[in-house]
C-alpha atoms as a PDB file:
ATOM      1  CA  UNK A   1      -5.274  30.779  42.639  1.00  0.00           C
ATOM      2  CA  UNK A   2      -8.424  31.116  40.571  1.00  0.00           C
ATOM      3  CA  UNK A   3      -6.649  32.615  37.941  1.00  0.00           C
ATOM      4  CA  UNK A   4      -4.085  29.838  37.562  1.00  0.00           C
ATOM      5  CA  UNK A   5      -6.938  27.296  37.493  1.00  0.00           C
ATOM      6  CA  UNK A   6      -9.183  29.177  34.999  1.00  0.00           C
ATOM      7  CA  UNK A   7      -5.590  28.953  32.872  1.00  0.00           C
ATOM      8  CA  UNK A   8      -4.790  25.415  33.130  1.00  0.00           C
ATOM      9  CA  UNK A   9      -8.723  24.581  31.936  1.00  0.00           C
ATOM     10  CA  UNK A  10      -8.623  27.215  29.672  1.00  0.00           C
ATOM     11  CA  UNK A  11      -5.185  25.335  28.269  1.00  0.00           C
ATOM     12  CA  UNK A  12      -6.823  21.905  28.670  1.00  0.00           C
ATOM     13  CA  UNK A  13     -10.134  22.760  26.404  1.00  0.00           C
ATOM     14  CA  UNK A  14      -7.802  24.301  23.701  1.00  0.00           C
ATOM     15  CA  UNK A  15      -5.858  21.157  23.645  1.00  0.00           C
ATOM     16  CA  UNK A  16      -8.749  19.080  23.312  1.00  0.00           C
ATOM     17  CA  UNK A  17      -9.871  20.604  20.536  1.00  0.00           C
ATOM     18  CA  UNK A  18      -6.868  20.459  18.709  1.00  0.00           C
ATOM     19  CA  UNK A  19      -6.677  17.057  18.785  1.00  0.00           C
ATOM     20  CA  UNK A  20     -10.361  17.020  18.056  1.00  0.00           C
ATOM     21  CA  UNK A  21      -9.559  18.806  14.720  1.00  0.00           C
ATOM     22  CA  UNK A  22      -6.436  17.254  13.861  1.00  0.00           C
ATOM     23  CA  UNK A  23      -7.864  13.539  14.220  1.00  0.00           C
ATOM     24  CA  UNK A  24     -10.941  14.900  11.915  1.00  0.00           C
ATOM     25  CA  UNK A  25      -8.322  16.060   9.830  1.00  0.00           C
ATOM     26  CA  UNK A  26      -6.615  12.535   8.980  1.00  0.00           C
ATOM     27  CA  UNK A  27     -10.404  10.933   8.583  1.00  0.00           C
ATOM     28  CA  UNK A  28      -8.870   9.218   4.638  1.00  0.00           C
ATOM     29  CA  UNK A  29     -10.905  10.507   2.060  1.00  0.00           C
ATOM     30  CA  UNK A  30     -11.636   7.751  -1.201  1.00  0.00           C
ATOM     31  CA  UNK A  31      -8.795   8.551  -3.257  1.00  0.00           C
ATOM     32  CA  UNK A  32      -6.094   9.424  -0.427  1.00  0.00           C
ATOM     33  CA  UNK A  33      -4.425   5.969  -1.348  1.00  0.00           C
ATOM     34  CA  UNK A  34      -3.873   7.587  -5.019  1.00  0.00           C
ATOM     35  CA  UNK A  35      -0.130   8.228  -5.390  1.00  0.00           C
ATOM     36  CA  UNK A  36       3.169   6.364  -5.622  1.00  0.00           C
ATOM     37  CA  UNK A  37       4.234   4.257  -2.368  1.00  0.00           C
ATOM     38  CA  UNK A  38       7.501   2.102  -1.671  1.00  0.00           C
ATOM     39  CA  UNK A  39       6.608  -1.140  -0.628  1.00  0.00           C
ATOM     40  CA  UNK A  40       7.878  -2.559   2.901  1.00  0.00           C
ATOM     41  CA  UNK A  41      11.200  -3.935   1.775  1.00  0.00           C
ATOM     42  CA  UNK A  42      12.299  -0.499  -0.362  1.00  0.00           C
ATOM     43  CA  UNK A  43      12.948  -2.054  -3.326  1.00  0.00           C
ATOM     44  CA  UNK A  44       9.993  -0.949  -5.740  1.00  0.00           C
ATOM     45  CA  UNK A  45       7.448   1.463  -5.974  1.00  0.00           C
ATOM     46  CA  UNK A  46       4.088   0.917  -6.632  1.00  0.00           C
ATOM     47  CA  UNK A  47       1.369   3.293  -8.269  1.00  0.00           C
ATOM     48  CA  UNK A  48      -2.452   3.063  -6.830  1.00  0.00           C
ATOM     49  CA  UNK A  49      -4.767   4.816  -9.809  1.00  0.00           C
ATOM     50  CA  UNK A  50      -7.967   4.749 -10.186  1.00  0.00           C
ATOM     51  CA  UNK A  51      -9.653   1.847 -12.581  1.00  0.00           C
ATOM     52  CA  UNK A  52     -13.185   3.128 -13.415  1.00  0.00           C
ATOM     53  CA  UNK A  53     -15.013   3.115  -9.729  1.00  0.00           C
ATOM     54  CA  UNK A  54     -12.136   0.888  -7.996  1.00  0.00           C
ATOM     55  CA  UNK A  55      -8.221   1.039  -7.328  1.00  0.00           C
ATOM     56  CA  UNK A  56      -5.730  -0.450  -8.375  1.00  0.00           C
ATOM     57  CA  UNK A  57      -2.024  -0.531  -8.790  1.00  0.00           C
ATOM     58  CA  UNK A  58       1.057  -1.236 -10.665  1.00  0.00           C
ATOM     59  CA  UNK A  59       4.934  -1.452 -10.394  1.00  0.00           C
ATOM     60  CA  UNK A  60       6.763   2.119 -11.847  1.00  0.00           C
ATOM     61  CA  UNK A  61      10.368   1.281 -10.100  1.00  0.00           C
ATOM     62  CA  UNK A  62      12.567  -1.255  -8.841  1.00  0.00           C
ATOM     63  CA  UNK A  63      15.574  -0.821  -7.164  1.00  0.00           C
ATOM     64  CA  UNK A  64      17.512  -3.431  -9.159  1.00  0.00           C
ATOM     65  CA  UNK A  65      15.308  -3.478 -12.891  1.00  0.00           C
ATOM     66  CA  UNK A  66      17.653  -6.233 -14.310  1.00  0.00           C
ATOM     67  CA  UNK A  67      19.049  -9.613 -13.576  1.00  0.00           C
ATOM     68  CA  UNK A  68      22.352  -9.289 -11.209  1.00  0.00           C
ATOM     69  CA  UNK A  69      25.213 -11.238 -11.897  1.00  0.00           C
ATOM     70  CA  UNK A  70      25.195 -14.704 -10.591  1.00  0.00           C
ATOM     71  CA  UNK A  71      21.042 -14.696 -10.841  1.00  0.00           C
ATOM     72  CA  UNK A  72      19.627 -18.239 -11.469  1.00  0.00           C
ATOM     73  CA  UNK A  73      15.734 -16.121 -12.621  1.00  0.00           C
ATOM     74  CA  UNK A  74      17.334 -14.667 -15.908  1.00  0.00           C
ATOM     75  CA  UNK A  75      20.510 -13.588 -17.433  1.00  0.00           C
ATOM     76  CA  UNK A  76      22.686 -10.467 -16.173  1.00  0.00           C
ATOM     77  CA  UNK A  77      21.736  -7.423 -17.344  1.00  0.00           C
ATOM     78  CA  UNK A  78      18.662  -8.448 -18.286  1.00  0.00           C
ATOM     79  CA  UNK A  79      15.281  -7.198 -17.709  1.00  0.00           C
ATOM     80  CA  UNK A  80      13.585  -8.576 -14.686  1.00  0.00           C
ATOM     81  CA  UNK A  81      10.551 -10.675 -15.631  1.00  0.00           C
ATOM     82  CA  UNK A  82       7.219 -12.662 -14.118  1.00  0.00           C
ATOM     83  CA  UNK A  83       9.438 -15.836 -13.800  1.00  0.00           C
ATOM     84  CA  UNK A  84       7.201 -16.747 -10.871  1.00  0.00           C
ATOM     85  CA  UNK A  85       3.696 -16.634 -12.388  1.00  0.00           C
ATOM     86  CA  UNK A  86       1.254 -19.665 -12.927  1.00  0.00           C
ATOM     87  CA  UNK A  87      -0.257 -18.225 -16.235  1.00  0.00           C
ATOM     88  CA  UNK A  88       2.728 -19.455 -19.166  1.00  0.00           C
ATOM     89  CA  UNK A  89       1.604 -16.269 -21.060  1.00  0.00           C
ATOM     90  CA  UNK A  90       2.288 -14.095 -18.050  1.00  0.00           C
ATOM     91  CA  UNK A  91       6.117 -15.729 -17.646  1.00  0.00           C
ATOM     92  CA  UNK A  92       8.101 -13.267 -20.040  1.00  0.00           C
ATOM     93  CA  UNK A  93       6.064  -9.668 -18.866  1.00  0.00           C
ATOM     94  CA  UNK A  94       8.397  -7.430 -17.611  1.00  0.00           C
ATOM     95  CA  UNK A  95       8.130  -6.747 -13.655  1.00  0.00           C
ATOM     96  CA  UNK A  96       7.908  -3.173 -14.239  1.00  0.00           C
ATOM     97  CA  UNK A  97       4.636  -2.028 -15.478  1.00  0.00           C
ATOM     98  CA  UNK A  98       3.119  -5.293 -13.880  1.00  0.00           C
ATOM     99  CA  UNK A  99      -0.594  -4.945 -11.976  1.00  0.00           C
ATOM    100  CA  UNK A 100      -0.141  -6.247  -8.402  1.00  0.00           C
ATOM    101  CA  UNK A 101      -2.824  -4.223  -6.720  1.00  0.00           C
ATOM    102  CA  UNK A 102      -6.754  -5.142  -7.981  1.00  0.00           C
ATOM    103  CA  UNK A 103     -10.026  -4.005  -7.771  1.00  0.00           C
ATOM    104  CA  UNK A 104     -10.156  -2.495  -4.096  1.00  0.00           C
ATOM    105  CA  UNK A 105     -13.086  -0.682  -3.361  1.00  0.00           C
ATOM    106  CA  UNK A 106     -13.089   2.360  -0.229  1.00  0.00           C
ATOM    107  CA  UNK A 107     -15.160   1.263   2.505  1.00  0.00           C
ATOM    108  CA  UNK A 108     -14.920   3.934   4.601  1.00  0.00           C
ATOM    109  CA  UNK A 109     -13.056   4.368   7.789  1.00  0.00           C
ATOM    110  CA  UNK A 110      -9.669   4.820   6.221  1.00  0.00           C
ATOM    111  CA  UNK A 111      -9.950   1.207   4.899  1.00  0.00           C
ATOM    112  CA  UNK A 112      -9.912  -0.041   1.092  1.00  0.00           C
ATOM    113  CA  UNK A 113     -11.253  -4.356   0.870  1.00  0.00           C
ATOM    114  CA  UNK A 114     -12.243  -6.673  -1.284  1.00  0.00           C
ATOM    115  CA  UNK A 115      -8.999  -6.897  -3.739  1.00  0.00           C
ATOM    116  CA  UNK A 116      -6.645  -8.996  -4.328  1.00  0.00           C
ATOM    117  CA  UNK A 117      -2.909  -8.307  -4.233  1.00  0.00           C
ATOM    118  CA  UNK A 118      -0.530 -10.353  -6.487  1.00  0.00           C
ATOM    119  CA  UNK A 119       3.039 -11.173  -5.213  1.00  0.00           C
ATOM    120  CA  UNK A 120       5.682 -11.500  -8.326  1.00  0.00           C
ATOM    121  CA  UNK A 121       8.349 -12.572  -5.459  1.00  0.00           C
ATOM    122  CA  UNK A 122       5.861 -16.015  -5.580  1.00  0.00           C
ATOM    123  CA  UNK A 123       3.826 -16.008  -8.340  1.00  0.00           C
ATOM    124  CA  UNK A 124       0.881 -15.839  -5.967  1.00  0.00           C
ATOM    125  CA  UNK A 125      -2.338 -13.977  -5.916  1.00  0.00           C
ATOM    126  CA  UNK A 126      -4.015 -13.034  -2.281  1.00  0.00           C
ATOM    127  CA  UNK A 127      -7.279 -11.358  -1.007  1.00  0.00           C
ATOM    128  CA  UNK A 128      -6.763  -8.148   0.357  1.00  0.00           C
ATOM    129  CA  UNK A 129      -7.311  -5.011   2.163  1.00  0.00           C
ATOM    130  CA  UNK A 130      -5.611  -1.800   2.593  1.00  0.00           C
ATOM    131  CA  UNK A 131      -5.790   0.583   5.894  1.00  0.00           C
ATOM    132  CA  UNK A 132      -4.325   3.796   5.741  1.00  0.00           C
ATOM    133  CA  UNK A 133      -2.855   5.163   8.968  1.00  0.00           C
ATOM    134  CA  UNK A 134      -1.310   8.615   7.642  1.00  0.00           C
ATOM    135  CA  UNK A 135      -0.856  10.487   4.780  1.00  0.00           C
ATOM    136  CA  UNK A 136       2.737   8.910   4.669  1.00  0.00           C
ATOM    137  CA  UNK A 137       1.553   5.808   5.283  1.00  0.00           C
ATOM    138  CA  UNK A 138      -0.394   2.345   3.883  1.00  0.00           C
ATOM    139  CA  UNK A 139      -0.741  -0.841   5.633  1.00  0.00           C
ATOM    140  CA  UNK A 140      -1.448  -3.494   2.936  1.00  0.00           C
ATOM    141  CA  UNK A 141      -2.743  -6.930   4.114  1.00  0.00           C
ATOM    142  CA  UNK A 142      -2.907  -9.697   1.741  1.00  0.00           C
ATOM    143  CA  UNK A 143      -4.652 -13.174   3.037  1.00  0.00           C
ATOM    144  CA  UNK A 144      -5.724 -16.551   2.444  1.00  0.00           C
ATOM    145  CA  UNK A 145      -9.521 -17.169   2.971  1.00  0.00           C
ATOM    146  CA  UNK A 146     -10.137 -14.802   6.279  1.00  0.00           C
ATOM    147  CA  UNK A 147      -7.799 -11.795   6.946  1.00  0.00           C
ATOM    148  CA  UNK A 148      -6.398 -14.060  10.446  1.00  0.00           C
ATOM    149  CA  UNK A 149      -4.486 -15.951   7.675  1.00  0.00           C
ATOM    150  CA  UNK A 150      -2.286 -13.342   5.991  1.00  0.00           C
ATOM    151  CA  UNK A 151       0.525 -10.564   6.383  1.00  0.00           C
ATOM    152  CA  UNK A 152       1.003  -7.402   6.479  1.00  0.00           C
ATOM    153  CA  UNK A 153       3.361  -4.892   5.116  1.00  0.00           C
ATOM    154  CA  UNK A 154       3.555  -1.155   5.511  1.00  0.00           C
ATOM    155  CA  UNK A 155       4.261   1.222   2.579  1.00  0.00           C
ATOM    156  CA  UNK A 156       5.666   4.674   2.808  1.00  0.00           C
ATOM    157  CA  UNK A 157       5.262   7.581   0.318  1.00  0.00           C
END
């Protein structure tokens, strides 16, 4: 009977520790966010550099790069532009290539904050802040004012 029990605690600390280590393990290290992540809906890829002492992050893919037949935003075939944004200038830059990630800065604590995300779906620019909750995986919140006023949307490596 002793023998069994000295087994099962012997069992129990090893487990423990394992988990000990492996949570230690995840613990996001500044530039763990560097790489190139699908956003939530699939349908473009974004790449988070580095931009001098902060990140930040463009568009490298899109599922459909040109104008589909039947599009009212530009003709077919064409390539997809900023349609959407505020600044006239900014209206004819191609979608891929364009910044939509800015000036995050690592906090600590597997969290990135204080940037500001740009949507090209919208034309609109949002705070933001960026937790990451695996290797495989980057919750990006952009908000309005305070972070209760926003949304979130997971990207995937």
């Amino acid at each position: 009977m002793k023998n069994v029990f000295m087994k099962n605690m012997l069992l129990s600390i090893t487990s423990l520790c394992i988990l000990l280590v492996s949570v230690t393990v995840f613990a996001a290290n500044a530039d763990d966010i560097l790489g190139v992540w699908f956003n939530g809906e699939k349908d473009a890829k974004i790449e988070i550099v580095k931009c001098a002492d902060k990140y930040c992050g463009r568009i490298v893919w899109l599922k459909e790069p040109r104008y589909p037949e039947g599009s009212k935003d530009g003709a077919p075939g064409t390539t997809k532009l900023d349609h959407n944004n505020p600044d006239a200038a900014m209206k004819k830059t191609p979608i891929i290539g364009l910044q939509i990630v800015y000036d995050f800065t690592f906090a600590g604590d597997d969290l990135w904050k204080d940037g500001r995300v740009y949507d090209p779906k919208n034309g609109k620019t949002y705070k933001g802040k960026m937790t990451l909750i695996s290797p495989q995986q980057l919750d990006l919140r952009g908000y309005i004012g305070i972070s209760l006023l926003g949304r979130t949307t997971t990207w995937t490596r």
